[in-house]
N, C-alpha and C. Protein backbone atom coordinates (compact mmCIF):
# COMPACT_ATOMS: atom_id res chain seq x y z
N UNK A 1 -20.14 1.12 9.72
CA UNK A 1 -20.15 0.08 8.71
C UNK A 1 -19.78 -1.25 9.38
N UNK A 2 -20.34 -2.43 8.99
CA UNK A 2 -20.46 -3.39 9.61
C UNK A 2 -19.38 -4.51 8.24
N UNK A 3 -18.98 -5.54 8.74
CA UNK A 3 -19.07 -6.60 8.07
C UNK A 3 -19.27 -8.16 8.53
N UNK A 4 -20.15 -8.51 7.97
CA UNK A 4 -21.41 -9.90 8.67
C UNK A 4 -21.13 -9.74 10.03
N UNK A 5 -21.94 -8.41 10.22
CA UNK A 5 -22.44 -8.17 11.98
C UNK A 5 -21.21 -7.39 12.81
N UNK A 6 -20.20 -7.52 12.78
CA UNK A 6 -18.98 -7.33 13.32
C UNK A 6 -18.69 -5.68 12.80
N UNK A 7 -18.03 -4.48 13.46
CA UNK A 7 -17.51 -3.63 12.67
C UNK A 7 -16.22 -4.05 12.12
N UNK A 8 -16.05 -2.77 11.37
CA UNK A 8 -15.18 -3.15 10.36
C UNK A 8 -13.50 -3.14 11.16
N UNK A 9 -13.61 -2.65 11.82
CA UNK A 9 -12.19 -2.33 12.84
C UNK A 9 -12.07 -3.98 13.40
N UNK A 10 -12.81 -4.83 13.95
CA UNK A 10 -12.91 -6.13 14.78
C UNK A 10 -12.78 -6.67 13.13
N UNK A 11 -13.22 -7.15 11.68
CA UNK A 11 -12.91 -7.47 11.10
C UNK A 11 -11.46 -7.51 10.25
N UNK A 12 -10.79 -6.39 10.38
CA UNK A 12 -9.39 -6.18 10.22
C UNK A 12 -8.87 -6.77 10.85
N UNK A 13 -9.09 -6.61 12.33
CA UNK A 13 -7.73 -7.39 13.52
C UNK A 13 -8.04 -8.62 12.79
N UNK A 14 -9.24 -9.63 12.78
CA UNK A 14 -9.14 -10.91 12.59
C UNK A 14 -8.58 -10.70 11.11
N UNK A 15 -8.75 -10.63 10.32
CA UNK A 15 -7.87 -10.67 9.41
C UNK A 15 -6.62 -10.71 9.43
N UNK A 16 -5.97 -9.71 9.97
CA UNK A 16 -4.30 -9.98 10.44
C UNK A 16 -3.74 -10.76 11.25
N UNK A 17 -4.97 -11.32 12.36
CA UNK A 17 -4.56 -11.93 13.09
C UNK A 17 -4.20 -13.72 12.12
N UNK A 18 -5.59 -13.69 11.25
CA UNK A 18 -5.39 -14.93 10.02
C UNK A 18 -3.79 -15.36 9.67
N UNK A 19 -2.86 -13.46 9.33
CA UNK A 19 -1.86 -13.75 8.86
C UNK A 19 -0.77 -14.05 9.54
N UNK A 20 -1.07 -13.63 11.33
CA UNK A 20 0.01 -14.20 12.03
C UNK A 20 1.00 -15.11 12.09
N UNK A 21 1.03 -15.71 11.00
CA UNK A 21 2.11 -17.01 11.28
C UNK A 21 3.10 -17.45 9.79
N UNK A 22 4.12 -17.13 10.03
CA UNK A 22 5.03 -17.57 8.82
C UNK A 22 4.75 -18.90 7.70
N UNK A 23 4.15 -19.55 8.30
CA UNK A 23 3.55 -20.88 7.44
C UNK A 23 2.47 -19.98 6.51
N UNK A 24 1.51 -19.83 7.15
CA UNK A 24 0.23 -19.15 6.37
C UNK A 24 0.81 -17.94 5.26
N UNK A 25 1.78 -17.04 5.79
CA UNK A 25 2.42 -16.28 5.15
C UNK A 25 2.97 -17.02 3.84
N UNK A 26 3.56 -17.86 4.17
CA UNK A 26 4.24 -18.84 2.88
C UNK A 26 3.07 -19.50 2.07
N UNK A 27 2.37 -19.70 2.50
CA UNK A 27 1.25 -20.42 1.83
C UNK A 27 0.56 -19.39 0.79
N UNK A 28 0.45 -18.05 1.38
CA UNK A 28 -0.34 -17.10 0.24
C UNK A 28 0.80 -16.57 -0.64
N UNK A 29 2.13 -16.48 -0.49
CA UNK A 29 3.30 -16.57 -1.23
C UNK A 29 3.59 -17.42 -2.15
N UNK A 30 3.13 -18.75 -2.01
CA UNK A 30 2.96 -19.74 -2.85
C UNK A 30 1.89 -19.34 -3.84
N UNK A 31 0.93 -19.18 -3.20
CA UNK A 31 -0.56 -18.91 -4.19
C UNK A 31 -0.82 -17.69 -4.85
N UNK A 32 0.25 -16.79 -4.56
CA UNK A 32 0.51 -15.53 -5.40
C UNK A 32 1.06 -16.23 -7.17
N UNK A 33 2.13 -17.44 -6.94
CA UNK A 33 2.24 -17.58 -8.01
C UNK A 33 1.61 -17.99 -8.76
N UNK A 34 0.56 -19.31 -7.98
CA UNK A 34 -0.13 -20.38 -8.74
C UNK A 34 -0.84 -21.00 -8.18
N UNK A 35 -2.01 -21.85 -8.08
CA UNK A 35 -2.95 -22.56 -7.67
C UNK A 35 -1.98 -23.91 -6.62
N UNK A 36 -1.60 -24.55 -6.01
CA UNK A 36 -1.22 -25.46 -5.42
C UNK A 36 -2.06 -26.42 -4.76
N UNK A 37 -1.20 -28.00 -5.20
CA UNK A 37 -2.15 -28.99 -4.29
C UNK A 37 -1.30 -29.03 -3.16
N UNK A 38 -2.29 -29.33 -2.34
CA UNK A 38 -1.89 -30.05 -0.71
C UNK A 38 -0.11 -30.37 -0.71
N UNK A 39 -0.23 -31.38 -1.48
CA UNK A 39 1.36 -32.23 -1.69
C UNK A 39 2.07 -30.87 -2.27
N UNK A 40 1.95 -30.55 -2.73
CA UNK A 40 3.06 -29.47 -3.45
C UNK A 40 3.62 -28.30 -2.39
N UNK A 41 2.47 -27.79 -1.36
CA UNK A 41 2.55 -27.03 -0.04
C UNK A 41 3.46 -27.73 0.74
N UNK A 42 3.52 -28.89 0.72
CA UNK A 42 4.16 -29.66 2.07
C UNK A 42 5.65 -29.74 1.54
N UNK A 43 5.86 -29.81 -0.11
CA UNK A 43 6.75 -29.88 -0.63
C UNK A 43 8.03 -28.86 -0.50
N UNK A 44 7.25 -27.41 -0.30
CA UNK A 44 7.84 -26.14 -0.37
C UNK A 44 8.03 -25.64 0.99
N UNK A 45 7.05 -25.85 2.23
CA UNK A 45 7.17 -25.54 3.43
C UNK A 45 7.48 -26.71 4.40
N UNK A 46 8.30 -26.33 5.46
CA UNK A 46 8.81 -27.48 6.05
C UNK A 46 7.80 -27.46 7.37
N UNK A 47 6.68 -28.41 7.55
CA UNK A 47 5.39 -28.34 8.71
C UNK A 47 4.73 -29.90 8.26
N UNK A 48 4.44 -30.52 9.43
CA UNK A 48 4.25 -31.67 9.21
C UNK A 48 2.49 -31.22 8.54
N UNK A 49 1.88 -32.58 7.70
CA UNK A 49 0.79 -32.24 7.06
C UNK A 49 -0.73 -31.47 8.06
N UNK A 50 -0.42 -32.40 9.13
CA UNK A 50 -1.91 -31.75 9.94
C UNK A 50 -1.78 -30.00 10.66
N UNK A 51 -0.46 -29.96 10.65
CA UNK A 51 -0.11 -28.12 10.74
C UNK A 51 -0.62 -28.02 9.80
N UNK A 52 0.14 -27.93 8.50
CA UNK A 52 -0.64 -27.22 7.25
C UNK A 52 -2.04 -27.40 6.96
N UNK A 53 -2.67 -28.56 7.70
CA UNK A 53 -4.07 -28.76 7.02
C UNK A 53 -4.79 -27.51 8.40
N UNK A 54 -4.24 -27.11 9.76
CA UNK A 54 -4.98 -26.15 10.50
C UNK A 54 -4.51 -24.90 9.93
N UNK A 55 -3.20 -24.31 8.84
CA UNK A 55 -3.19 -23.24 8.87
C UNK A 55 -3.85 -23.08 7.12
N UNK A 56 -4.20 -23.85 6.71
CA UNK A 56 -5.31 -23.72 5.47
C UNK A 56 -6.45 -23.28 6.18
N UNK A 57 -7.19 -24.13 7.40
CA UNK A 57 -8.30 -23.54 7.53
C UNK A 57 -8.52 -22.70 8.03
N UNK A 58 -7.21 -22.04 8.47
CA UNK A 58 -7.78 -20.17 9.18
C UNK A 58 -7.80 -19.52 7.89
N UNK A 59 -6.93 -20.06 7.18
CA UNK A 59 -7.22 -18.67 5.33
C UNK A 59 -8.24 -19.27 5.17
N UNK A 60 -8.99 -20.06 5.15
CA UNK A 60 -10.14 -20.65 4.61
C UNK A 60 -11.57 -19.46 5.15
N UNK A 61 -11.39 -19.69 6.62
CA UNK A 61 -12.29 -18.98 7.57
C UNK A 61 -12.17 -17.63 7.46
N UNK A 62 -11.11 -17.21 7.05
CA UNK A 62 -10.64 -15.51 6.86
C UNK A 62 -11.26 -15.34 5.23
N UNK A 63 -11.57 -16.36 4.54
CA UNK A 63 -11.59 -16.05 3.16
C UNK A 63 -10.46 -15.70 1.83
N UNK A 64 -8.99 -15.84 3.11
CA UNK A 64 -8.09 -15.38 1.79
C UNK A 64 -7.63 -16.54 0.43
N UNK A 65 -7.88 -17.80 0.86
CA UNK A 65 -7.95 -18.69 0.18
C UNK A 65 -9.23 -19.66 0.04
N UNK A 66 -9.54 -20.64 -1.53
CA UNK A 66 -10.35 -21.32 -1.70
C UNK A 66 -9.61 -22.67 -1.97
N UNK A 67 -10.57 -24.00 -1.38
CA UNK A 67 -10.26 -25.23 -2.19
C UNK A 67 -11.15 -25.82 -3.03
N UNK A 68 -10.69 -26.53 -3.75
CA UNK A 68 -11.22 -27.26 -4.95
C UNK A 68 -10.73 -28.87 -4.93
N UNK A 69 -11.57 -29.47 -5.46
CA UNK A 69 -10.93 -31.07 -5.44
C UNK A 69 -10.74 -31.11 -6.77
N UNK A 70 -9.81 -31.21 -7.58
CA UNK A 70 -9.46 -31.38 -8.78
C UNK A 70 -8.67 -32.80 -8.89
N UNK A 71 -9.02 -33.58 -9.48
CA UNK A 71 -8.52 -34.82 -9.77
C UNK A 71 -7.99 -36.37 -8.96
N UNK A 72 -8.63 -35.51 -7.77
CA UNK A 72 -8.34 -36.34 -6.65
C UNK A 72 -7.24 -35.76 -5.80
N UNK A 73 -7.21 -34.67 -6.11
CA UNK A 73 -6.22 -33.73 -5.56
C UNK A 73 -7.12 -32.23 -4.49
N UNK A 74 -6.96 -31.78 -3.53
CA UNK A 74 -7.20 -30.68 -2.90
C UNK A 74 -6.00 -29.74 -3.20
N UNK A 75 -6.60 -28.90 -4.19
CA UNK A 75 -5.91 -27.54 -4.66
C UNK A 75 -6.37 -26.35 -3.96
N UNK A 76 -5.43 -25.48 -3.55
CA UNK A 76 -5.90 -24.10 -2.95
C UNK A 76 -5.26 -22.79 -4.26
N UNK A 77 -6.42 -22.20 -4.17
CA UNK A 77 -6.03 -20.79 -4.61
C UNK A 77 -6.06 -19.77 -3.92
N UNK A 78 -5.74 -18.33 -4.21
CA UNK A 78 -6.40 -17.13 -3.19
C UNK A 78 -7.71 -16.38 -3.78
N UNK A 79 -8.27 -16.60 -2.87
CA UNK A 79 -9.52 -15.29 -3.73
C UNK A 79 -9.24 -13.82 -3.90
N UNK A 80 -9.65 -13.64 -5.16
CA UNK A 80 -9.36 -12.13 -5.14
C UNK A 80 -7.29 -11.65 -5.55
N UNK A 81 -7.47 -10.83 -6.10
CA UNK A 81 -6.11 -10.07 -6.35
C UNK A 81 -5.51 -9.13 -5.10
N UNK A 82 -6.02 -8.62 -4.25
CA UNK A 82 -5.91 -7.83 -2.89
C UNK A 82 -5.04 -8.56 -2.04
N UNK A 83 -4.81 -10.13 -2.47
CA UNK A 83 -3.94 -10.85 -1.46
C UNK A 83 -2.61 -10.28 -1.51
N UNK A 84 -2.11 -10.89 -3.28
CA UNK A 84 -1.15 -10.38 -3.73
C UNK A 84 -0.44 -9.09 -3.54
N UNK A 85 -1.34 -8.12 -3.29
CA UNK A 85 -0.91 -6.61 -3.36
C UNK A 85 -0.81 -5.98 -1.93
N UNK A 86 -1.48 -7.34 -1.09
CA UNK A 86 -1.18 -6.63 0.23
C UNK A 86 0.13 -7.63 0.78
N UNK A 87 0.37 -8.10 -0.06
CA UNK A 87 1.68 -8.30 0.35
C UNK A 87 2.97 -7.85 -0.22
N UNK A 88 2.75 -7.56 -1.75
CA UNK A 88 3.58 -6.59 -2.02
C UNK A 88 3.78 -5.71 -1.04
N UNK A 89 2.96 -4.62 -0.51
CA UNK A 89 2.81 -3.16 0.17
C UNK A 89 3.57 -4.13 1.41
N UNK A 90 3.33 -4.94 1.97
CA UNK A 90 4.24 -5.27 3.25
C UNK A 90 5.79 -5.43 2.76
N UNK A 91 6.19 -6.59 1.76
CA UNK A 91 7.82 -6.51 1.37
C UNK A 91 8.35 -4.67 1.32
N UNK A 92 7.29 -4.08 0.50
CA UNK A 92 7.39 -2.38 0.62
C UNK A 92 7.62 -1.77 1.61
N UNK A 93 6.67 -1.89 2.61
CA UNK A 93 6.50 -1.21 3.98
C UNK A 93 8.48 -1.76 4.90
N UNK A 94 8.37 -3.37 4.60
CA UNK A 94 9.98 -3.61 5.23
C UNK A 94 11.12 -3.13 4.49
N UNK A 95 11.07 -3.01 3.41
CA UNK A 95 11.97 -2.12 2.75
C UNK A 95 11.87 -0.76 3.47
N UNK A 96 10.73 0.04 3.55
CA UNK A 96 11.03 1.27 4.34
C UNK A 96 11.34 1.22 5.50
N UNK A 97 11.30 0.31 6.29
CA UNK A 97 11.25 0.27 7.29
C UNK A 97 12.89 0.03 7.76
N UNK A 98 13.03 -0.78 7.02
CA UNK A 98 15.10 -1.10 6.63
C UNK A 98 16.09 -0.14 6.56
N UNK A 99 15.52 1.06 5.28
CA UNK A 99 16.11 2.06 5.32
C UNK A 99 15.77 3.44 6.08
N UNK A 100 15.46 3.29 6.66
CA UNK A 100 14.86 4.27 7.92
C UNK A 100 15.86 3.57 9.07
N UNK A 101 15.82 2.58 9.47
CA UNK A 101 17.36 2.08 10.28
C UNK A 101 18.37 2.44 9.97
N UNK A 102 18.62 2.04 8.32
CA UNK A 102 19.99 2.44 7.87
C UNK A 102 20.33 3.82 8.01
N UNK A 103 19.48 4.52 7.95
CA UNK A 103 19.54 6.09 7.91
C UNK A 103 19.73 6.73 9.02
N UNK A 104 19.29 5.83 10.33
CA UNK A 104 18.94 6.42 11.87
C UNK A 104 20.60 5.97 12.34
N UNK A 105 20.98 4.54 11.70
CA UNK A 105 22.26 4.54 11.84
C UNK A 105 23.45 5.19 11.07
N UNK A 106 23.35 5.52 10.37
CA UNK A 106 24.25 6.49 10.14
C UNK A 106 24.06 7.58 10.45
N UNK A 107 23.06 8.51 11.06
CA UNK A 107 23.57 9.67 11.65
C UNK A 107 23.62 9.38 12.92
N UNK A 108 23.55 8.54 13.68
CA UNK A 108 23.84 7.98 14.70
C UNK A 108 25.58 8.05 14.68
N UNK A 109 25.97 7.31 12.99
CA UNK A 109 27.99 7.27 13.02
C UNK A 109 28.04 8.45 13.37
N UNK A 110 27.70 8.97 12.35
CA UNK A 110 27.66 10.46 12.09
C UNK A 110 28.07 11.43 13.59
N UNK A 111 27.33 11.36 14.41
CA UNK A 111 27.47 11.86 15.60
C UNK A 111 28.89 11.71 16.24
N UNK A 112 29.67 10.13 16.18
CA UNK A 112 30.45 9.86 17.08
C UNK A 112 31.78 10.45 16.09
N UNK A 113 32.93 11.40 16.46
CA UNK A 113 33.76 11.00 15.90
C UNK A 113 34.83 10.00 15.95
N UNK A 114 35.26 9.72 14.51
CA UNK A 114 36.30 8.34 14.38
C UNK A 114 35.18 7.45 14.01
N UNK A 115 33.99 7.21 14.10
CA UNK A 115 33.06 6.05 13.58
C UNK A 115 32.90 6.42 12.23
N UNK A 116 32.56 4.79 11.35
CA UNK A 116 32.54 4.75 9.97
C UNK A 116 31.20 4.36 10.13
């Protein structure tokens, strides 16, 4: 299975690779709640404007977000509901991932005696 030419395995990496960066991360965190203009992004994330205007256009190029000119304003949304939920499943995945430490460390105490 292909997607536009590429398999689907080379389309995933670029996709994640899209999400590599804590800005972009914040940005679809933002747009989980609500549509945002430009000014309102810069408002919430601390990145001078021409950062944020290059890490819009990798979600742009990845497809996880759209813009619109509304009122003289450049608003971004996310396309699709799959954004949202794959980031739920990640806060999820670090939650397991948290208590699987907590757990490795305590039978780790567990082992030593006199440790709490």
């Amino acid at each position: 299975m292909t997607v536009n030419g590429r398999p689907v395995y080379e389309a995933k990496a670029e996709l994640f690779r899209s999400l590599g960066h804590p800005v972009r991360i914040r940005v679809l965190e933002l747009l989980v709640e609500r549509d945002h203009a430009v000014h309102e992004l810069l408002e919430q994330i601390e990145v001078e404007q021409s950062g944020l205007s290059r890490h819009l256009a990798v979600l742009r190029r990845t497809g996880l977000v759209r813009q619109q000119r509304t009122g003289g304003q450049v608003c971004y949304s996310l396309v699709g509901t799959q954004t949202a939920q794959m980031l739920a499943a990640a806060r999820g995945l670090l939650r397991e991932i948290v208590a699987e430490g907590r757990a490795l460390e305590d039978s780790l105490d567990a082992d030593v005696p006199g440790a709490t």
